[in-house]
Protein backbone atom coordinates (compact mmCIF):
# COMPACT_ATOMS: atom_id res chain seq x y z
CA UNK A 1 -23.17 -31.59 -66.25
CA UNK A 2 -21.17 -34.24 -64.42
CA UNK A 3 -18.67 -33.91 -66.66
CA UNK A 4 -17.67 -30.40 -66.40
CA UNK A 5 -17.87 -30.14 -62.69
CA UNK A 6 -15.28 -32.97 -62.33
CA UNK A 7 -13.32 -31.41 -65.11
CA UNK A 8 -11.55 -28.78 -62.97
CA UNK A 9 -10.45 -31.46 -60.22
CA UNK A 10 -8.62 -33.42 -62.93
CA UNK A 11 -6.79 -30.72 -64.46
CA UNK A 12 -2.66 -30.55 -63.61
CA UNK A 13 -1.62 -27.03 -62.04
CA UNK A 14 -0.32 -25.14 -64.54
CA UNK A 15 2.62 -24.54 -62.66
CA UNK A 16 4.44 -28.16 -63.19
CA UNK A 17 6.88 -27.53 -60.87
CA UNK A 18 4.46 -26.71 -57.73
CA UNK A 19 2.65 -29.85 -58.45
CA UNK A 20 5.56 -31.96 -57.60
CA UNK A 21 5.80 -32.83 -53.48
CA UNK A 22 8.35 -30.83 -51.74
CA UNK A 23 11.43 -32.81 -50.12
CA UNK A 24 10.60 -32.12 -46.41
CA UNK A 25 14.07 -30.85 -45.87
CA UNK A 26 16.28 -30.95 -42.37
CA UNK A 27 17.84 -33.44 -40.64
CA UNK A 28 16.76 -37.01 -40.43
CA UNK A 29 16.11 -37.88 -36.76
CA UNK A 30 16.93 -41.33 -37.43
CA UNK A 31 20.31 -40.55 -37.96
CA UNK A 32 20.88 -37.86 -36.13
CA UNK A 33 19.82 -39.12 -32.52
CA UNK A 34 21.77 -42.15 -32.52
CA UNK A 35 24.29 -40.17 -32.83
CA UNK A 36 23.61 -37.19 -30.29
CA UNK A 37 22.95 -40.48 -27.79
CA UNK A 38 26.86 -41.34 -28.55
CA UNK A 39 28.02 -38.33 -28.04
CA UNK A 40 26.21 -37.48 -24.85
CA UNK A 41 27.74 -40.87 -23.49
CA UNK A 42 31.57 -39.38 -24.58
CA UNK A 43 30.75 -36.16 -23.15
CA UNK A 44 29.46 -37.72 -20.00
CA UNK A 45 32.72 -40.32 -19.27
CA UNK A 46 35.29 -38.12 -20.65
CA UNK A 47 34.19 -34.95 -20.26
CA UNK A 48 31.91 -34.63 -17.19
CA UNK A 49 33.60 -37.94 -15.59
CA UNK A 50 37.28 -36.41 -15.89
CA UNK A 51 39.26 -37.33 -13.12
CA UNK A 52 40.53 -33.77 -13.15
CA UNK A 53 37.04 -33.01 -11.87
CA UNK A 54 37.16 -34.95 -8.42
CA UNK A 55 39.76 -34.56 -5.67
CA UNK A 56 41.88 -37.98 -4.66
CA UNK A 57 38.85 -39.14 -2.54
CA UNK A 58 36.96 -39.22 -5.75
CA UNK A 59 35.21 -35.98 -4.40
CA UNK A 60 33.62 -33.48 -7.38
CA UNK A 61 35.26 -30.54 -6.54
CA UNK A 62 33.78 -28.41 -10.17
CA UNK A 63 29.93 -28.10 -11.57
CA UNK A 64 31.00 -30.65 -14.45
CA UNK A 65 32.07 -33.02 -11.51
CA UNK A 66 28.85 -32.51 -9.57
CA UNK A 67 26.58 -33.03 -12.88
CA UNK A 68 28.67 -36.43 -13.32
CA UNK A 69 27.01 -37.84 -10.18
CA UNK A 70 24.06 -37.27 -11.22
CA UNK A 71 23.90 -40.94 -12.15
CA UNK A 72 22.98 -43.23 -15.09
CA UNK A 73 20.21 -40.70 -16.38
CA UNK A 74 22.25 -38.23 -16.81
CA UNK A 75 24.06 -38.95 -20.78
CA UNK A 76 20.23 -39.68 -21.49
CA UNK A 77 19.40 -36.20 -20.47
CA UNK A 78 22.34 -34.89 -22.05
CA UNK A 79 21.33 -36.29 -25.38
CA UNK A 80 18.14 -34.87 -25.01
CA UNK A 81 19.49 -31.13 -24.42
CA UNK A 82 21.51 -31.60 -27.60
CA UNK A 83 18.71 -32.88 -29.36
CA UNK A 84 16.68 -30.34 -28.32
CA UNK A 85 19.54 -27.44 -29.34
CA UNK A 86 20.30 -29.21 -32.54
CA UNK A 87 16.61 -29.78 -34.04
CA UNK A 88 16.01 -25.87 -32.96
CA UNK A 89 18.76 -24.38 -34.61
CA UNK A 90 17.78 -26.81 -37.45
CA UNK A 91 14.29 -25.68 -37.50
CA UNK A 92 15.24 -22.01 -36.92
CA UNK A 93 17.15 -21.92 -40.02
CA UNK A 94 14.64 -23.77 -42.09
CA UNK A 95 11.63 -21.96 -40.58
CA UNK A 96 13.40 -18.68 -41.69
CA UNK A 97 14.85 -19.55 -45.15
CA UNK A 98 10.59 -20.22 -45.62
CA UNK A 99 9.85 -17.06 -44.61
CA UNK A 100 11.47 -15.60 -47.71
CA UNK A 101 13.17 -12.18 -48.67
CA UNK A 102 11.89 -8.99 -46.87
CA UNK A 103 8.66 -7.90 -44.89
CA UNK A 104 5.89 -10.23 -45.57
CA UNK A 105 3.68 -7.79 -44.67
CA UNK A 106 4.85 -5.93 -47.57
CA UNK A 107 5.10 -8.33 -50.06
CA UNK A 108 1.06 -9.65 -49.62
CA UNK A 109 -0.23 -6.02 -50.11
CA UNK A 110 2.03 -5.40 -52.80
CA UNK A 111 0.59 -8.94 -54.35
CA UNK A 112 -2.90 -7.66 -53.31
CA UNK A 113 -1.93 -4.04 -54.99
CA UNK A 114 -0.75 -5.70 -58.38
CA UNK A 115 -4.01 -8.02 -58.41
CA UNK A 116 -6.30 -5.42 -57.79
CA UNK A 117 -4.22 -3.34 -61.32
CA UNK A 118 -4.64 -6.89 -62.52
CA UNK A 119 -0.57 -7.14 -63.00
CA UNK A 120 -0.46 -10.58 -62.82
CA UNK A 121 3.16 -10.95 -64.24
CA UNK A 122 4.56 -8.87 -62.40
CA UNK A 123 2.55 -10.36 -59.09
CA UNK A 124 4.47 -13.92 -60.32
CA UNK A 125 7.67 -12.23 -60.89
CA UNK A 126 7.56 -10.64 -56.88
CA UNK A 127 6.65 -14.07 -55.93
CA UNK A 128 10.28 -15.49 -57.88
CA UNK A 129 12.10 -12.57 -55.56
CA UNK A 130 10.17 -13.29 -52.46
CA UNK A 131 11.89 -16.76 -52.80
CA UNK A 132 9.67 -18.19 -49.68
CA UNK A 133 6.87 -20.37 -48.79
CA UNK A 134 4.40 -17.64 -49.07
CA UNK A 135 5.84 -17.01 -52.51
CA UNK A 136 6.04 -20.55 -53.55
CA UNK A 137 1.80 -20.71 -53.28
CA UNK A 138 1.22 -17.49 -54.14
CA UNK A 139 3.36 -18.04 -57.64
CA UNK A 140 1.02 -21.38 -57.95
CA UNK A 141 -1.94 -19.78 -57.20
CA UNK A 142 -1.71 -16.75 -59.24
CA UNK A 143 -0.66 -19.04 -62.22
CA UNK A 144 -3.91 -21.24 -61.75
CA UNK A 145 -5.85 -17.40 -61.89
CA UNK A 146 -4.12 -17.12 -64.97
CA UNK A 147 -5.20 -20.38 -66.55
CA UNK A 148 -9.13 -20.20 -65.41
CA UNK A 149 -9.61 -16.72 -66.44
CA UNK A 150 -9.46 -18.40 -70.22
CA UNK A 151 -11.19 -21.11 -69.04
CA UNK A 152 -14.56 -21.44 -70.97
CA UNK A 153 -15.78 -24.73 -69.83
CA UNK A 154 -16.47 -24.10 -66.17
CA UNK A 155 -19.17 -21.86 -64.23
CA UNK A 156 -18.22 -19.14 -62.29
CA UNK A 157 -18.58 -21.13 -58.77
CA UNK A 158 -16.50 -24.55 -60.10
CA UNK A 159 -13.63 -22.07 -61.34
CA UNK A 160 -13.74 -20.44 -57.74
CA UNK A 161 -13.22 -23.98 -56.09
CA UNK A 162 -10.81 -24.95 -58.53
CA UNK A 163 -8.87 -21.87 -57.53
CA UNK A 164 -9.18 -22.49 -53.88
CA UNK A 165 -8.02 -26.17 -54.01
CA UNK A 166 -4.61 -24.73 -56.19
CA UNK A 167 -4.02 -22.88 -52.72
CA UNK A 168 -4.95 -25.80 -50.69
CA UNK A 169 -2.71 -28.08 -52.38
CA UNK A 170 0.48 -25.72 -52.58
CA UNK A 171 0.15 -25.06 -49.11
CA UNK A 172 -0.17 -28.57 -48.16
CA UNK A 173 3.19 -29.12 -50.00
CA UNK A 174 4.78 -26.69 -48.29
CA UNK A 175 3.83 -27.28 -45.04
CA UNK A 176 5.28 -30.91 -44.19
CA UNK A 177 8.83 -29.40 -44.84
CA UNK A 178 8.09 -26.27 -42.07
CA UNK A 179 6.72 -29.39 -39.76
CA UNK A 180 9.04 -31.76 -40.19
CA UNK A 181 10.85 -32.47 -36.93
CA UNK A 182 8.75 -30.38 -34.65
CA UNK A 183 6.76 -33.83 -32.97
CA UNK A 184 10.57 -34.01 -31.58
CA UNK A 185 10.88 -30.74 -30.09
CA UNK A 186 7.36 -31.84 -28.41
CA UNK A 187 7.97 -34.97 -27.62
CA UNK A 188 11.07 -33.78 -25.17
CA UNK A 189 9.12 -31.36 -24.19
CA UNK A 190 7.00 -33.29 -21.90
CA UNK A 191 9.55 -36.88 -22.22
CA UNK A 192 12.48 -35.06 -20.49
CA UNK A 193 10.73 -34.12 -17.07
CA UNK A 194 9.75 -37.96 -17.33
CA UNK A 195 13.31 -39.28 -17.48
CA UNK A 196 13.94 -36.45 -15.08
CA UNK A 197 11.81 -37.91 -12.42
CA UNK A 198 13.18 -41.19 -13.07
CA UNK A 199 16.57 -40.33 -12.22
CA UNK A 200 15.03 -38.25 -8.78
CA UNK A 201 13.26 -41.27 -7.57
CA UNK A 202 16.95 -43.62 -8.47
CA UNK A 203 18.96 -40.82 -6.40
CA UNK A 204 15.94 -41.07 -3.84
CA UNK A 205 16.40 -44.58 -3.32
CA UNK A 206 20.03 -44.24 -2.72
CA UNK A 207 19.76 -41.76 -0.11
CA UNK A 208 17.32 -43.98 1.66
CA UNK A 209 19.32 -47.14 1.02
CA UNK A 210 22.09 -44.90 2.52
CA UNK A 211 19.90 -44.07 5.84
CA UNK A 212 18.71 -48.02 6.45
CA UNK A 213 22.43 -49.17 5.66
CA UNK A 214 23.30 -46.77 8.77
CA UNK A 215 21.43 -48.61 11.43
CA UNK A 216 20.13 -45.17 12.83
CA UNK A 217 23.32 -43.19 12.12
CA UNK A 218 22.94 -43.13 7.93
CA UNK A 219 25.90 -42.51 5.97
CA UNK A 220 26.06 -38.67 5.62
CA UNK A 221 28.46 -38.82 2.21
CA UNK A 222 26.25 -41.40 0.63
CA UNK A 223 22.89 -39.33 1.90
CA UNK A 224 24.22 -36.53 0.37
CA UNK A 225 25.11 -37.57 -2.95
CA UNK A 226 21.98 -39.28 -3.72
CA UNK A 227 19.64 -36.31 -2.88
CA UNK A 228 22.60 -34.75 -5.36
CA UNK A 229 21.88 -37.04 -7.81
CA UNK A 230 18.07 -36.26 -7.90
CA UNK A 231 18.48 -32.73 -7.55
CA UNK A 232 20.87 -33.15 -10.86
CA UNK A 233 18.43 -34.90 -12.62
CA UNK A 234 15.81 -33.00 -11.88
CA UNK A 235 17.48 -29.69 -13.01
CA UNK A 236 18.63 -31.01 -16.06
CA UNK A 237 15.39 -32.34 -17.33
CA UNK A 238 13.48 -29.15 -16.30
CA UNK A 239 16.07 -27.09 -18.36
CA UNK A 240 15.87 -29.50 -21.28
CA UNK A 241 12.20 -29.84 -21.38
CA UNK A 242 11.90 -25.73 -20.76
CA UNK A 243 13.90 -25.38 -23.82
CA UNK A 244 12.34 -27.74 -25.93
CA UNK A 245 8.47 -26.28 -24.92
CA UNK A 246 9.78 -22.48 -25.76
CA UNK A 247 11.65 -23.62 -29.05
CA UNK A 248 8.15 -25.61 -30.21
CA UNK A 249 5.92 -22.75 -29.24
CA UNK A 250 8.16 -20.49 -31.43
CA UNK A 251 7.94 -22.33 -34.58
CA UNK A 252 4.41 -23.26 -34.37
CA UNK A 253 3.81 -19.00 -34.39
CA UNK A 254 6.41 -18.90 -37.11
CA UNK A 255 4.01 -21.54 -39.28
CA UNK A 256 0.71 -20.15 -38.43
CA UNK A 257 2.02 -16.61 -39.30
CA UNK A 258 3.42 -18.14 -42.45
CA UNK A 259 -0.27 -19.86 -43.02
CA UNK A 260 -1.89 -16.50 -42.04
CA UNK A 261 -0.07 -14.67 -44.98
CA UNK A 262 -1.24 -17.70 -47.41
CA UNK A 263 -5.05 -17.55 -46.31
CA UNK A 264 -4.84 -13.77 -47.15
CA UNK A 265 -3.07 -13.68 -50.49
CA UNK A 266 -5.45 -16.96 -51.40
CA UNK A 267 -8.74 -14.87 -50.41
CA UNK A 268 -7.46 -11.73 -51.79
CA UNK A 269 -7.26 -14.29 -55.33
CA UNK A 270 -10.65 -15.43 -55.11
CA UNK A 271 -12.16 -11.90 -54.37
CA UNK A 272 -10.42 -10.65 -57.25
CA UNK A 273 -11.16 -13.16 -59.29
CA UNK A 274 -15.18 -13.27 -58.36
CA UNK A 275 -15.17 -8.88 -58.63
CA UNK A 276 -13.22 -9.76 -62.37
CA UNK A 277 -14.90 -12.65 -64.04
């Protein structure tokens, strides 16, 4: 008895190539930040800190001008808008390449239609030209229906969990390539208000340096540019982290949808395959 209800657990997918881990593809963060951090430095001295953006007096006298005095914190907030814009469009087209061809609406009650008919062929061939995530463990799953229902060996109950850990696995090898790089978009989520207050309370300081300097009569042009420089910062890293919150939210509905459609076509399997054997 032991024997046969291990059995199941140590059989290979008959699909060989679903059994091998995905490749979480996208860009590698370890790479790419580095770089964004460079280029938010060049855009920040020769861009934003152009001298065609101040007047002689060294005055901004343009937005790009104003943002440059901003301070220190400012490149570091700049990397994090383009890391936030380039690990969304990233995500955005990897999120939707998973969602396959057409409606998915469509294509799991036309997989549900064809099991019902018990089409099973032609239920692996609309999972080839769905070309999607859905597909992917729906083709695995429906290829593992195939296999137990001329399996002999195994009750009823051990072929249903064998069936229902083909979905959990294909979906599980699927999912860390939809993932990947989101725990960045949440990270600057919250991180960039952080750095954002950090850069208020340095253009703080300044403008109260700027008052006890004065004696009683501050400094009005050094008042005013630090509460510009925490205003600056404080802007930016709202708009950043605004981004970055929306963009994460997004995905994570993209996913669960994308899960949603799996659970379905993976009960839809076992109730078939319960009603049929």
């Amino acid at each position: 008895m032991e024997k046969k209800t291990t059995a199941p657990a140590a059989k290979k997918p008959a699909n060989k190539k679903a059994a091998t881990p995905k490749k979480s593809g996208g860009l590698n963060a370890a790479i790419v930040i580095p770089l964004l951090l460079v280029l938010g430095i060049c855009i920040y001295l020769f861009i934003l800190g152009d001298s065609s953006n101040f007047d002689d007096a060294g005055h901004p006298i343009n937005f790009m001008g104003i943002i440059y005095k901003g301070g220190i914190i400012v490149p570091i907030l700049i990397t994090c808008l383009l890391t936030t814009i380039v690990f969304s469009i990233e995500r955005f087209i990897t999120i939707g390449k998973s969602g396959g061809k057409g409606n998915l609406d469509v294509f799991v009650n036309k997989i549900r239609t064809m099991l019902a008919a018990g089409q099973l062929d032609e239920a692996i061939k609309e999972c080839d030209k769905q070309k999607g995530t859905v597909g992917n463990v729906a083709k695995t799953a429906l290829a593992k229906y195939n296999e137990l229902v001329n399996e002999k060996e195994f009750s009823k109950d051990q072929k249903l969990a064998a069936l229902q850990k083909e979905v959990d696995e294909a979906t599980s090898l699927e999912l860390p390539m939809l993932e990947k790089n989101l725990s960045i978009l949440s990270t600057l989520g919250s991180v960039s208000t952080l750095i954002a207050l950090l850069g208020t309370v340095l253009g703080m300081i300044r403008s109260f340096f700027a008052i006890g300097e004065g004696g009683g009569a501050p400094d009005a042009a050094e008042l005013a540019t630090g509460i510009a420089e925490a205003l600056i910062n404080t802007g930016l890293g709202i708009g950043t982290s605004a981004v970055a919150i929306i963009m994460y939210n997004l995905f994570t509905t993209k996913i669960d949808t994308l899960t949603y459609k799996i659970d379905e076509i993976g009960m839809s399997l076992q109730q078939t395959f319960s009603a049929n054997n």
